[in-house]
PDB file of N, CA and C in Angstrom:
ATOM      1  N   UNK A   1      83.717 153.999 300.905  1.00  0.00           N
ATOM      2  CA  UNK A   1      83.285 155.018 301.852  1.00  0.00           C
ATOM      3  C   UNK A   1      82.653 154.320 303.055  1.00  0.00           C
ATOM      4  N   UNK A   2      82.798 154.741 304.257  1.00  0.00           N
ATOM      5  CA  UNK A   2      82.435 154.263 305.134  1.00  0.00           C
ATOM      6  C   UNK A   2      80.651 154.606 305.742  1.00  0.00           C
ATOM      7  N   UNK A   3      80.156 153.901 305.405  1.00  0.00           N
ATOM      8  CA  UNK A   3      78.552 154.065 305.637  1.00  0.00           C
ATOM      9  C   UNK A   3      78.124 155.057 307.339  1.00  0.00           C
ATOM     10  N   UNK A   4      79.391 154.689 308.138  1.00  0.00           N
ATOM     11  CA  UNK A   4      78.717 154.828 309.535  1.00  0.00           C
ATOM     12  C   UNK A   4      79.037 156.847 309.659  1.00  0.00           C
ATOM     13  N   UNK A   5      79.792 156.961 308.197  1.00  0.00           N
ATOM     14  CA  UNK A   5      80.069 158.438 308.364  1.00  0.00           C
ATOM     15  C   UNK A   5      79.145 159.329 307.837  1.00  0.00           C
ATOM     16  N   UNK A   6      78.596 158.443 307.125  1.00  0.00           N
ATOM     17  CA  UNK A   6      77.116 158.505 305.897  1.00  0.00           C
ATOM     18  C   UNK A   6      76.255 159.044 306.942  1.00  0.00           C
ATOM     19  N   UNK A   7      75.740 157.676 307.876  1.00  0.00           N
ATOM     20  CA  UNK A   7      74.776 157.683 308.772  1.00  0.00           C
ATOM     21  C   UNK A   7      74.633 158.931 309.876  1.00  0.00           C
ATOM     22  N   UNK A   8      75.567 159.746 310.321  1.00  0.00           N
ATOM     23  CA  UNK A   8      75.992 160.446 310.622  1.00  0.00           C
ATOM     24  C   UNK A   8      74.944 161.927 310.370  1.00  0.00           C
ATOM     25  N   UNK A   9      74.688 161.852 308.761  1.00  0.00           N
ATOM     26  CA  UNK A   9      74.007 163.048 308.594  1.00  0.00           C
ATOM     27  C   UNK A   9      72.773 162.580 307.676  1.00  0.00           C
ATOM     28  N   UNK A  10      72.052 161.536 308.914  1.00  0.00           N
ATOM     29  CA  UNK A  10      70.702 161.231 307.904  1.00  0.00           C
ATOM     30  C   UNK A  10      70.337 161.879 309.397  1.00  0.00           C
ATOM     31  N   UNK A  11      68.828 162.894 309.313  1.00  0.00           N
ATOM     32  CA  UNK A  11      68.632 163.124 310.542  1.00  0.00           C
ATOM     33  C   UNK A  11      68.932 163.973 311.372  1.00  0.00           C
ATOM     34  N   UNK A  12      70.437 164.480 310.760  1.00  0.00           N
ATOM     35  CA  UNK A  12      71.343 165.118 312.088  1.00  0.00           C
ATOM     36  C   UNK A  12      70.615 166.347 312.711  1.00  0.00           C
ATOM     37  N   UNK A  13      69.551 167.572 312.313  1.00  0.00           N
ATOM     38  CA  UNK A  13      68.657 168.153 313.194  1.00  0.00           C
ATOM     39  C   UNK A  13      67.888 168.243 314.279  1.00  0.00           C
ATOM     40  N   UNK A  14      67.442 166.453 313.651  1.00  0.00           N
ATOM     41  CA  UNK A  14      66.639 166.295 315.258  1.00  0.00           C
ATOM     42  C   UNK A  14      67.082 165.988 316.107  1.00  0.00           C
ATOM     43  N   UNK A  15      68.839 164.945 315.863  1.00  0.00           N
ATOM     44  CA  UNK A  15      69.669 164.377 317.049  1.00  0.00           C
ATOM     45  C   UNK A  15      70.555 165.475 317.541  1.00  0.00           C
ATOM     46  N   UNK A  16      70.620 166.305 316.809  1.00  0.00           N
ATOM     47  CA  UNK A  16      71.684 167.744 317.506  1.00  0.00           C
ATOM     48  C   UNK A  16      70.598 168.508 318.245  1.00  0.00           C
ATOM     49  N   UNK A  17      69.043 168.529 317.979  1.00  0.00           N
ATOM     50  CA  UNK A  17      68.443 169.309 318.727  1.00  0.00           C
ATOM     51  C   UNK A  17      68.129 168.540 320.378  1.00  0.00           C
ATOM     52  N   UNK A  18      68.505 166.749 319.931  1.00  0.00           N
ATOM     53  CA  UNK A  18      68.402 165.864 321.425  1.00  0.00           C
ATOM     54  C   UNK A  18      69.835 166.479 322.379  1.00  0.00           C
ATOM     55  N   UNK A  19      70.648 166.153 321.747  1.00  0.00           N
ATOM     56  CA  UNK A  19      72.216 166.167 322.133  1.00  0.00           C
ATOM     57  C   UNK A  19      72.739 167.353 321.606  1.00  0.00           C
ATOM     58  N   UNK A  20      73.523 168.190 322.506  1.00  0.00           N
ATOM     59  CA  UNK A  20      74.180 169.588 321.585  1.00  0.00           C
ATOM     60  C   UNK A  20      75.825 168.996 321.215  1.00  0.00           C
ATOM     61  N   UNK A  21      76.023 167.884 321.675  1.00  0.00           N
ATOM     62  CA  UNK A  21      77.446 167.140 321.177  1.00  0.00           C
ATOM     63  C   UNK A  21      77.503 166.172 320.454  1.00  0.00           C
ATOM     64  N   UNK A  22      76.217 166.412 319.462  1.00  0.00           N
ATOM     65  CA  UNK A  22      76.090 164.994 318.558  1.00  0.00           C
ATOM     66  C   UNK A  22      76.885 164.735 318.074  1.00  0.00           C
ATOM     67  N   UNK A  23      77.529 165.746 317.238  1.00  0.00           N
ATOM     68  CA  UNK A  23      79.059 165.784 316.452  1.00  0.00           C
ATOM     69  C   UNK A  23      79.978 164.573 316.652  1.00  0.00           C
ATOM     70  N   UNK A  24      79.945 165.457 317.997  1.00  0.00           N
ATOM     71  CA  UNK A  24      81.606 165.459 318.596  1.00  0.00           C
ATOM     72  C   UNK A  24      81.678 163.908 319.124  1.00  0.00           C
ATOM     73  N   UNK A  25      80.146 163.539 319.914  1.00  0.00           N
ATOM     74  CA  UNK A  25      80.022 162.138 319.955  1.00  0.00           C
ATOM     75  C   UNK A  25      80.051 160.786 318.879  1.00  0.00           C
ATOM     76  N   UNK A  26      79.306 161.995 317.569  1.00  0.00           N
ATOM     77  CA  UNK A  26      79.360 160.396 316.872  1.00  0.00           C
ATOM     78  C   UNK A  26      80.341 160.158 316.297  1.00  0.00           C
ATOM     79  N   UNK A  27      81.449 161.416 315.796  1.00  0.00           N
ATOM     80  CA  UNK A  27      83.106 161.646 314.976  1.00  0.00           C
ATOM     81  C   UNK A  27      83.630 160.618 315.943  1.00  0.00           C
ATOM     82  N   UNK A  28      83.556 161.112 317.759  1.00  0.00           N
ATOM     83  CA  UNK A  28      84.139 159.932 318.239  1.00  0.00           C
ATOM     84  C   UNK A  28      84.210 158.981 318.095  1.00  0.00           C
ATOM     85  N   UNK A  29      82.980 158.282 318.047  1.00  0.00           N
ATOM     86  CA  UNK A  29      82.784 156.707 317.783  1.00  0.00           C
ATOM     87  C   UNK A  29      83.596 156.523 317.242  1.00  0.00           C
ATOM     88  N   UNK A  30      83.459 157.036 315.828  1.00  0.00           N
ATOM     89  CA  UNK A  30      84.409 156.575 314.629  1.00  0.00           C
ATOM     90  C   UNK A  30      85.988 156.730 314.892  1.00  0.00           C
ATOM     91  N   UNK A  31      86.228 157.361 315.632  1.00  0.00           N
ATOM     92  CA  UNK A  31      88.033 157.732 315.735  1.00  0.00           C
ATOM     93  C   UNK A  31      88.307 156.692 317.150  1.00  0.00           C
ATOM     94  N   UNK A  32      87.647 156.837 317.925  1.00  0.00           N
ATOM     95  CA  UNK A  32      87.932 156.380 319.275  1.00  0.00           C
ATOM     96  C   UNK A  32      88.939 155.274 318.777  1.00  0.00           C
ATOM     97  N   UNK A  33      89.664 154.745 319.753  1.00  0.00           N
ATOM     98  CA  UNK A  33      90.720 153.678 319.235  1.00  0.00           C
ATOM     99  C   UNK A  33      91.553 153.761 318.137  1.00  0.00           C
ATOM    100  N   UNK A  34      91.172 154.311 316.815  1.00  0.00           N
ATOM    101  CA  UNK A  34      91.821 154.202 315.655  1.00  0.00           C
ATOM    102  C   UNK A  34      93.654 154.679 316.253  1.00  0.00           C
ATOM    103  N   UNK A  35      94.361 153.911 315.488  1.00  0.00           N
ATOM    104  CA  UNK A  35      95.924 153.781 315.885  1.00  0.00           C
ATOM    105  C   UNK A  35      96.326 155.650 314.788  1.00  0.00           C
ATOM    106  N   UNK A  36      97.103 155.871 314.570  1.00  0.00           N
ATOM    107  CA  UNK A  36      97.699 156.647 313.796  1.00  0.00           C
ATOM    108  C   UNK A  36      97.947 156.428 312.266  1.00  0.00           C
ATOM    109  N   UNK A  37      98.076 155.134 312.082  1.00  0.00           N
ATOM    110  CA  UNK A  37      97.873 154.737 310.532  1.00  0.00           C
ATOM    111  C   UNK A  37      96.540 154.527 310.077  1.00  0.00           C
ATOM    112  N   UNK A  38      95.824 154.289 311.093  1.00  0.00           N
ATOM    113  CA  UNK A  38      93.979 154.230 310.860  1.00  0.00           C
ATOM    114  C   UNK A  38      93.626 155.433 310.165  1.00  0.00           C
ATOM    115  N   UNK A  39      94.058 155.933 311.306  1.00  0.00           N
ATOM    116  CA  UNK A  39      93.933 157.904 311.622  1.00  0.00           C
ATOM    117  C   UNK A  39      93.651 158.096 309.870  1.00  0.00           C
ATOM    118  N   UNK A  40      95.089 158.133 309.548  1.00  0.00           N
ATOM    119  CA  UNK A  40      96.201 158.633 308.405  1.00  0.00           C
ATOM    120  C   UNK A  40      95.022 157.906 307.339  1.00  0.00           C
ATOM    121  N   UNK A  41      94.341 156.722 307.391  1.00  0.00           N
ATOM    122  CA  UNK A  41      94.301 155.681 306.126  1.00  0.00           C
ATOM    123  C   UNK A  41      92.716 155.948 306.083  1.00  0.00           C
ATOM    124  N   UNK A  42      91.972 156.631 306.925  1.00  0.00           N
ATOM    125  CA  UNK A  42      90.440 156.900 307.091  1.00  0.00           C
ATOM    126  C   UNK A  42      90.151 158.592 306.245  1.00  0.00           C
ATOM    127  N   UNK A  43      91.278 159.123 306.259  1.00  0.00           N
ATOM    128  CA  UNK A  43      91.172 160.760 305.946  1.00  0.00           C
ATOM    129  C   UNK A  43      89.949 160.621 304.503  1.00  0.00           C
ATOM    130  N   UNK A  44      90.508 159.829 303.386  1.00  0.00           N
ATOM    131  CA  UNK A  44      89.999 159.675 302.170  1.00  0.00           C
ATOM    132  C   UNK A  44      88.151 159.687 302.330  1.00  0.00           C
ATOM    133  N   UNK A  45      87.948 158.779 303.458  1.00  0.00           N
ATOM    134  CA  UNK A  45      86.361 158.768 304.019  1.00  0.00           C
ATOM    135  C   UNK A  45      85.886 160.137 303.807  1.00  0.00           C
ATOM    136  N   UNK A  46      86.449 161.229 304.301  1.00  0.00           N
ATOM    137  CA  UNK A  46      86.166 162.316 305.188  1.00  0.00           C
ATOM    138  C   UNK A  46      85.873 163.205 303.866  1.00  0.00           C
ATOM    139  N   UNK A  47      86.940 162.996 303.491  1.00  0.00           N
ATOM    140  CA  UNK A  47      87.433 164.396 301.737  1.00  0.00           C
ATOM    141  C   UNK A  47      85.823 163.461 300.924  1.00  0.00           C
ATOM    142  N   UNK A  48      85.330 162.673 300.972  1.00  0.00           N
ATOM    143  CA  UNK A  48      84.269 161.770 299.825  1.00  0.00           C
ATOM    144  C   UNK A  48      83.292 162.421 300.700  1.00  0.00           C
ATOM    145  N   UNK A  49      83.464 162.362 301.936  1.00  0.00           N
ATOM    146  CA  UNK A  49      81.690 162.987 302.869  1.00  0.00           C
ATOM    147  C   UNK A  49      81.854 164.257 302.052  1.00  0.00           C
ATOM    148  N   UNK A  50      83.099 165.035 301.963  1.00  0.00           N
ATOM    149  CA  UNK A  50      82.643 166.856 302.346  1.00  0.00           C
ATOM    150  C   UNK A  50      82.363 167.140 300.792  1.00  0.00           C
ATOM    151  N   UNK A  51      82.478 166.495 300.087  1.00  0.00           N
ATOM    152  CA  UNK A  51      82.310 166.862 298.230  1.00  0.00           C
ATOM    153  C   UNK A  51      80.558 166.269 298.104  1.00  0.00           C
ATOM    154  N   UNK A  52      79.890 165.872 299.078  1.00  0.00           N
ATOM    155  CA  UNK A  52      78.513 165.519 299.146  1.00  0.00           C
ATOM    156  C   UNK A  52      78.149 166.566 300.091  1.00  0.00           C
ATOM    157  N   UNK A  53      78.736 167.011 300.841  1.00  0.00           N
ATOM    158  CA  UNK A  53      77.622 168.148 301.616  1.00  0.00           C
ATOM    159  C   UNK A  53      77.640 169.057 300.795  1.00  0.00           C
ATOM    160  N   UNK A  54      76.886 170.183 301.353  1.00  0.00           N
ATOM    161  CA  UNK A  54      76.307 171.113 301.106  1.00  0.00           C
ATOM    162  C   UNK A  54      75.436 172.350 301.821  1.00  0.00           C
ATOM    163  N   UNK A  55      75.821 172.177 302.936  1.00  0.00           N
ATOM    164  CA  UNK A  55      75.628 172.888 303.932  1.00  0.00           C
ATOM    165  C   UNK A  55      76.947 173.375 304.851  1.00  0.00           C
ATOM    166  N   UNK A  56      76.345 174.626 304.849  1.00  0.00           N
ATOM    167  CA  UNK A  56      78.082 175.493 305.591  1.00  0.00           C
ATOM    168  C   UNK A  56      78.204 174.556 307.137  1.00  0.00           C
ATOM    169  N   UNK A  57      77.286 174.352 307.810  1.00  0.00           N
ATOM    170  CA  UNK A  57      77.434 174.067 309.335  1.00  0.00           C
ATOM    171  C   UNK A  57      78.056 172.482 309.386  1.00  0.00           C
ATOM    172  N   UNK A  58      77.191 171.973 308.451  1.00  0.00           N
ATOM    173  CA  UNK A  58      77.753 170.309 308.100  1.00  0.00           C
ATOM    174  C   UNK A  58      79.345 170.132 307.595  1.00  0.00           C
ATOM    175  N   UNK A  59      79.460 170.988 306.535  1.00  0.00           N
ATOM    176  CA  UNK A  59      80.831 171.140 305.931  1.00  0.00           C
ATOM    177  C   UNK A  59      82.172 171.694 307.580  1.00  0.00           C
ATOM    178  N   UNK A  60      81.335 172.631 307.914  1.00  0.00           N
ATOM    179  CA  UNK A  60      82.425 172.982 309.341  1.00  0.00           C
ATOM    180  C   UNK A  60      82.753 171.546 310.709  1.00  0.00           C
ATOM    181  N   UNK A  61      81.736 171.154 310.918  1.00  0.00           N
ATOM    182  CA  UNK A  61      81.960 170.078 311.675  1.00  0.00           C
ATOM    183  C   UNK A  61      82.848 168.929 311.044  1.00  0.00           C
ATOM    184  N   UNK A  62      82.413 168.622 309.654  1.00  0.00           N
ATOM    185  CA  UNK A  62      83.690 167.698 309.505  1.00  0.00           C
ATOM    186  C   UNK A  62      84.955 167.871 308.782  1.00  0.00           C
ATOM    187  N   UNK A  63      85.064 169.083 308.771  1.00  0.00           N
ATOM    188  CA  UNK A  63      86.032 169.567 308.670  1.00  0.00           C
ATOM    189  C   UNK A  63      86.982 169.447 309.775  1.00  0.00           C
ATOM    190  N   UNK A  64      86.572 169.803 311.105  1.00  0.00           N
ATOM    191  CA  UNK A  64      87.609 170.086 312.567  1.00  0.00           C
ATOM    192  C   UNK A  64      87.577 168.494 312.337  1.00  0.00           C
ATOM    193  N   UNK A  65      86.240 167.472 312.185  1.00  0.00           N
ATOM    194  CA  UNK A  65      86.625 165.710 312.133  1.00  0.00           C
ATOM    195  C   UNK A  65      87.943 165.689 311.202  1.00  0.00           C
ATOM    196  N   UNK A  66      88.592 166.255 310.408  1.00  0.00           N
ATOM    197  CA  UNK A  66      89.597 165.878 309.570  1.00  0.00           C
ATOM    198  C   UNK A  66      90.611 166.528 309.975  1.00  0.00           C
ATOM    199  N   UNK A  67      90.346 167.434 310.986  1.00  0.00           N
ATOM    200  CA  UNK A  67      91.716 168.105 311.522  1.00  0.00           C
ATOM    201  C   UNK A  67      92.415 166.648 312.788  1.00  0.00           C
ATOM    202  N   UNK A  68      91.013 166.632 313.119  1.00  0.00           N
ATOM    203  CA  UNK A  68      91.165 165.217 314.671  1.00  0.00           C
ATOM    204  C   UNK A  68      91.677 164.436 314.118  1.00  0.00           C
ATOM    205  N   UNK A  69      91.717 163.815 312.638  1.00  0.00           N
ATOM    206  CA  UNK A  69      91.835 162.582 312.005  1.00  0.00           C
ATOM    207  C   UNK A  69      93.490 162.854 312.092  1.00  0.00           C
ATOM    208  N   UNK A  70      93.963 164.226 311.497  1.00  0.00           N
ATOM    209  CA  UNK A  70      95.061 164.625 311.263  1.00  0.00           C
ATOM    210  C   UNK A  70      96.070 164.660 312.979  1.00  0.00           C
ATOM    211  N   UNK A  71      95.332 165.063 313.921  1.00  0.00           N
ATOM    212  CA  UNK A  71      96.216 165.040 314.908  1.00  0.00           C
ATOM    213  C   UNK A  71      96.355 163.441 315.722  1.00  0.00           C
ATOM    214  N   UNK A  72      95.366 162.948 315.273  1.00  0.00           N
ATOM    215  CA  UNK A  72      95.745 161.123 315.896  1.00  0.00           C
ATOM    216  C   UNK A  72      96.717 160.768 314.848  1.00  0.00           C
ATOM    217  N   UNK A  73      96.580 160.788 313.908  1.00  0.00           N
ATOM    218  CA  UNK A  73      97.691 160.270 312.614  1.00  0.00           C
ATOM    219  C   UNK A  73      99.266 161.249 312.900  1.00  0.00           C
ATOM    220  N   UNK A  74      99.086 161.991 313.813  1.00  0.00           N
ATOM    221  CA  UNK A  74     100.229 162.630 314.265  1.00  0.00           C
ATOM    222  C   UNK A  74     101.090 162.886 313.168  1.00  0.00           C
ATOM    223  N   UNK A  75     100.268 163.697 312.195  1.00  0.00           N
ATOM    224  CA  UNK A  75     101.531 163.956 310.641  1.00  0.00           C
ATOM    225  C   UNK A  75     100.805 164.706 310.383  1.00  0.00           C
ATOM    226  N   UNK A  76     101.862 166.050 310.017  1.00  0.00           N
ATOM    227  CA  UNK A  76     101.422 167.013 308.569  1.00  0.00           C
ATOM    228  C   UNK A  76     101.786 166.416 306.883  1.00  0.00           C
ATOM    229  N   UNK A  77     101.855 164.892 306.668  1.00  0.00           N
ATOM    230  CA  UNK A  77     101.971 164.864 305.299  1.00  0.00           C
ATOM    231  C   UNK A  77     100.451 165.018 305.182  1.00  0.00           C
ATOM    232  N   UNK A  78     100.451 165.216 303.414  1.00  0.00           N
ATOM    233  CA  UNK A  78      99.256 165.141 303.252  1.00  0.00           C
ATOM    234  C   UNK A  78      99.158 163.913 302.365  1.00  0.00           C
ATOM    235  N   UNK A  79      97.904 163.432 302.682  1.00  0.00           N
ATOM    236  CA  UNK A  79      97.789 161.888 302.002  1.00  0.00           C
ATOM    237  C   UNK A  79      97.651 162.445 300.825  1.00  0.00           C
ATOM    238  N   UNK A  80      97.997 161.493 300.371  1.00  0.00           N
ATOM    239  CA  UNK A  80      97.936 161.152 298.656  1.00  0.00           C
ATOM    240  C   UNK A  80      96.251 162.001 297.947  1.00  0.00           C
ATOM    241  N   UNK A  81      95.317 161.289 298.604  1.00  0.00           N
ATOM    242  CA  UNK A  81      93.859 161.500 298.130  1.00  0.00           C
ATOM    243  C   UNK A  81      93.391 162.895 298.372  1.00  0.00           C
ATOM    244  N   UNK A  82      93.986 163.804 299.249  1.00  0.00           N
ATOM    245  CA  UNK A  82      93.163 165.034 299.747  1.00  0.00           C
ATOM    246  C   UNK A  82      94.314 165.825 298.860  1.00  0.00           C
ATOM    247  N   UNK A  83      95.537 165.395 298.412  1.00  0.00           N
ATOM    248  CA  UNK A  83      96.452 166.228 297.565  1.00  0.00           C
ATOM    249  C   UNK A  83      96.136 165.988 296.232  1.00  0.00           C
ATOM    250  N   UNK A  84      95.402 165.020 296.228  1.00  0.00           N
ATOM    251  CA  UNK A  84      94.986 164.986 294.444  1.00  0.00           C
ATOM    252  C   UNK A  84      93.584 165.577 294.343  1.00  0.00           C
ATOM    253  N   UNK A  85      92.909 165.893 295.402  1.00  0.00           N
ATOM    254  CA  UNK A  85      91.533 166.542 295.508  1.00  0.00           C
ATOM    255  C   UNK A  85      91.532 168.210 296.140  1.00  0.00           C
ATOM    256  N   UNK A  86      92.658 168.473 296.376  1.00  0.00           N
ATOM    257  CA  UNK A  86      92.808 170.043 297.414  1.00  0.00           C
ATOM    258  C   UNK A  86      92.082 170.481 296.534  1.00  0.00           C
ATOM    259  N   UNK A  87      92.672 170.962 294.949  1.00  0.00           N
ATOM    260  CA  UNK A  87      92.033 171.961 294.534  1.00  0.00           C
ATOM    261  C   UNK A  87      90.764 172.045 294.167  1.00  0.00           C
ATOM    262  N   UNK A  88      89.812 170.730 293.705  1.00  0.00           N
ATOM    263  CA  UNK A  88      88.587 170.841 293.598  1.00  0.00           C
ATOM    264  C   UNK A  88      87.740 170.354 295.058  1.00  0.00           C
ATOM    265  N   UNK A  89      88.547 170.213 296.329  1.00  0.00           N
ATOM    266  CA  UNK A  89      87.829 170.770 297.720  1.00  0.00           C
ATOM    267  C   UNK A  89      87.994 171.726 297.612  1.00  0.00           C
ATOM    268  N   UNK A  90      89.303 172.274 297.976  1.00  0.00           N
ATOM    269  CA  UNK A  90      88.817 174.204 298.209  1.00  0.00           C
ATOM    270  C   UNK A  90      87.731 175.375 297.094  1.00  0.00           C
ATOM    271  N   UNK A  91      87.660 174.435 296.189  1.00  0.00           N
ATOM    272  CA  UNK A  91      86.974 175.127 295.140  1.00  0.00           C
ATOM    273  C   UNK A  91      85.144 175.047 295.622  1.00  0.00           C
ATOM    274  N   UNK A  92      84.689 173.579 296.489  1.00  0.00           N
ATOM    275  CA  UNK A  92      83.799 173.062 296.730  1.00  0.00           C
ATOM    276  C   UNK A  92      83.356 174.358 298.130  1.00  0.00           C
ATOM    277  N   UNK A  93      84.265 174.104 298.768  1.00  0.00           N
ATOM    278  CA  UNK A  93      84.401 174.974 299.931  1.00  0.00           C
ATOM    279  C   UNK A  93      84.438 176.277 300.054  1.00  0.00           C
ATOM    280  N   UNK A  94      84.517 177.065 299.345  1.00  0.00           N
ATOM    281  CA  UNK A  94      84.966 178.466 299.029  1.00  0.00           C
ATOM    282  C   UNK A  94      83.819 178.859 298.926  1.00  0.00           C
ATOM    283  N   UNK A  95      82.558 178.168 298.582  1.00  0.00           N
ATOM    284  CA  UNK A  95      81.038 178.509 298.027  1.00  0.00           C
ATOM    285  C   UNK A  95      80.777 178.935 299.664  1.00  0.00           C
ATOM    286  N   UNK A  96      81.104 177.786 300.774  1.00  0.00           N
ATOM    287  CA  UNK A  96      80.299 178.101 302.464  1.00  0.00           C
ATOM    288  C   UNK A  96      81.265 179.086 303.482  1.00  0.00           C
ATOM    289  N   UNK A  97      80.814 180.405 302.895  1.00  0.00           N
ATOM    290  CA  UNK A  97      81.888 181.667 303.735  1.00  0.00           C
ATOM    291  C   UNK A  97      82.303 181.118 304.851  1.00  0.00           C
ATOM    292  N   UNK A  98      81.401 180.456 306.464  1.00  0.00           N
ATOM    293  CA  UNK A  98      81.822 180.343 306.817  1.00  0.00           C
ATOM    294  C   UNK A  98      83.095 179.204 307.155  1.00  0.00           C
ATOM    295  N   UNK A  99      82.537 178.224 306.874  1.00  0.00           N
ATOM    296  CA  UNK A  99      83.383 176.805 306.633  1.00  0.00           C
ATOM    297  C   UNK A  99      84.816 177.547 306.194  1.00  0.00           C
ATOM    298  N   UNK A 100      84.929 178.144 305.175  1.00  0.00           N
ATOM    299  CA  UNK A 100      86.048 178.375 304.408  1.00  0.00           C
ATOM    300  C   UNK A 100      86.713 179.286 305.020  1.00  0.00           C
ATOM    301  N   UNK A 101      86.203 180.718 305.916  1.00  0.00           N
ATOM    302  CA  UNK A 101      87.358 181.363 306.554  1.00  0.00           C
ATOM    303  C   UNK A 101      87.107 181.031 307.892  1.00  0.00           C
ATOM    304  N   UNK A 102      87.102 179.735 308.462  1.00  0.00           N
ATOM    305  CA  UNK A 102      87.649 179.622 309.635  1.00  0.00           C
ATOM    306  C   UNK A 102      88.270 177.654 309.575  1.00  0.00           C
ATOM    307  N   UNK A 103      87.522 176.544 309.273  1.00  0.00           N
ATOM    308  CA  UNK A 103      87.788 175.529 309.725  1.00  0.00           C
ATOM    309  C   UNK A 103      89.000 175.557 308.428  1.00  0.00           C
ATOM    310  N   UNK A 104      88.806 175.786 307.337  1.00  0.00           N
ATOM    311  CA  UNK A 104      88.963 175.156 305.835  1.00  0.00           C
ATOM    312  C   UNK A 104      90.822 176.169 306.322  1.00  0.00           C
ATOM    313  N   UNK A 105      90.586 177.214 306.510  1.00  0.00           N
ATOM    314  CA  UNK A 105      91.748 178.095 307.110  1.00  0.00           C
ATOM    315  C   UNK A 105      92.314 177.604 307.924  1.00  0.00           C
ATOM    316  N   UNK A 106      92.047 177.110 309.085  1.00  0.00           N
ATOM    317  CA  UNK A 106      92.953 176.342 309.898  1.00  0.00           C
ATOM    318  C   UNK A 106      93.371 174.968 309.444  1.00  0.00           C
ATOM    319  N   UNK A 107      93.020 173.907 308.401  1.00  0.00           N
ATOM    320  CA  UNK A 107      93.047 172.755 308.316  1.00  0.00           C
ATOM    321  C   UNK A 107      94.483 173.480 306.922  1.00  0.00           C
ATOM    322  N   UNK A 108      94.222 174.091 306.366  1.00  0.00           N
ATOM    323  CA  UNK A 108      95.493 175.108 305.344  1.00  0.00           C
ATOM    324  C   UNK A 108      96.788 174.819 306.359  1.00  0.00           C
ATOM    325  N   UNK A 109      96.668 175.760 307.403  1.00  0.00           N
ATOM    326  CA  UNK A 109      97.601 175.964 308.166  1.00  0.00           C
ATOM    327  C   UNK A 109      98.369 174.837 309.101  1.00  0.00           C
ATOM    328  N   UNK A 110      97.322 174.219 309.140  1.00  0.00           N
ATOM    329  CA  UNK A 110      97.920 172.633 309.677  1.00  0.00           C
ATOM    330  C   UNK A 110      98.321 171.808 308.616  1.00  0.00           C
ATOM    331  N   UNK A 111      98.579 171.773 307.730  1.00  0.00           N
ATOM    332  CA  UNK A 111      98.966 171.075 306.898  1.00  0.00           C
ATOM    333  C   UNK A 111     100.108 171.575 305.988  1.00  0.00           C
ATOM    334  N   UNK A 112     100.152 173.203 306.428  1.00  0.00           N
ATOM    335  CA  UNK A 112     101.292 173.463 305.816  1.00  0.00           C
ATOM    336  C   UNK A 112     101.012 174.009 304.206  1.00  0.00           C
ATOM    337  N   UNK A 113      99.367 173.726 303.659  1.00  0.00           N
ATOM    338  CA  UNK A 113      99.348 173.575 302.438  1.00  0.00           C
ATOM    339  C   UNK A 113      99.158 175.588 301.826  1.00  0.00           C
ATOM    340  N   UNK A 114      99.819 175.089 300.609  1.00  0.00           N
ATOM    341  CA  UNK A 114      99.785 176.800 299.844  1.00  0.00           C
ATOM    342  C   UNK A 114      98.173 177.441 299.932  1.00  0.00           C
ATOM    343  N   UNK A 115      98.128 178.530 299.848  1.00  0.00           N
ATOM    344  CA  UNK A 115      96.780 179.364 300.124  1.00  0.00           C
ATOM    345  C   UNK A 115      96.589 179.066 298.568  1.00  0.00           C
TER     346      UNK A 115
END
């Protein structure tokens, strides 16, 4: 697992109350440059963060991070790791109403995967 995705949500209240694009800035960091096989080969990071949160707002932000991951990797396959984990993510996910009928719903639909 990648620590700097960790680091990400030690804190994240007081740096989203500095910055209202903390998100979006620090997901960048991490993607900025990554090629399309990066993209594709980092997803596994993402599915290990969201089975540790626990918060609907946390769970929604990196969620759209795994949609971004998905449109630099320029593919609807689904990796190996998030297809051997769908059903006990969506099961994880289904608990944060909102997370689940809007990001968790669109990341379905981009991927093509069964409801």
């Amino acid at each position: 697992m990648d620590c700097r995705l960790l680091e990400i949500f030690v804190g994240w209240e007081d740096k989203l109350g500095d910055d209202e694009w903390y998100f979006s800035n620090s997901f960048e960091s991490i993607y900025k440059g990554m090629s399309p096989e990066e993209a594709f080969n980092y997803i596994p990071n993402v599915i290990e963060v969201l089975f540790k949160l626990d918060d609907d707002y946390l769970i929604w932000e990196i969620l759209y991070f795994l949609m971004q991951l998905y449109s630099i990797a320029d593919t609807t396959q689904i990796h190996p790791f998030l297809e051997r984990n769908w059903s006990p993510l969506k099961q994880h996910i289904m608990i944060y109403e909102e997370s689940y009928a809007n990001p968790f719903k669109e990341l379905t639909r981009q991927l093509r995967m069964k409801e």
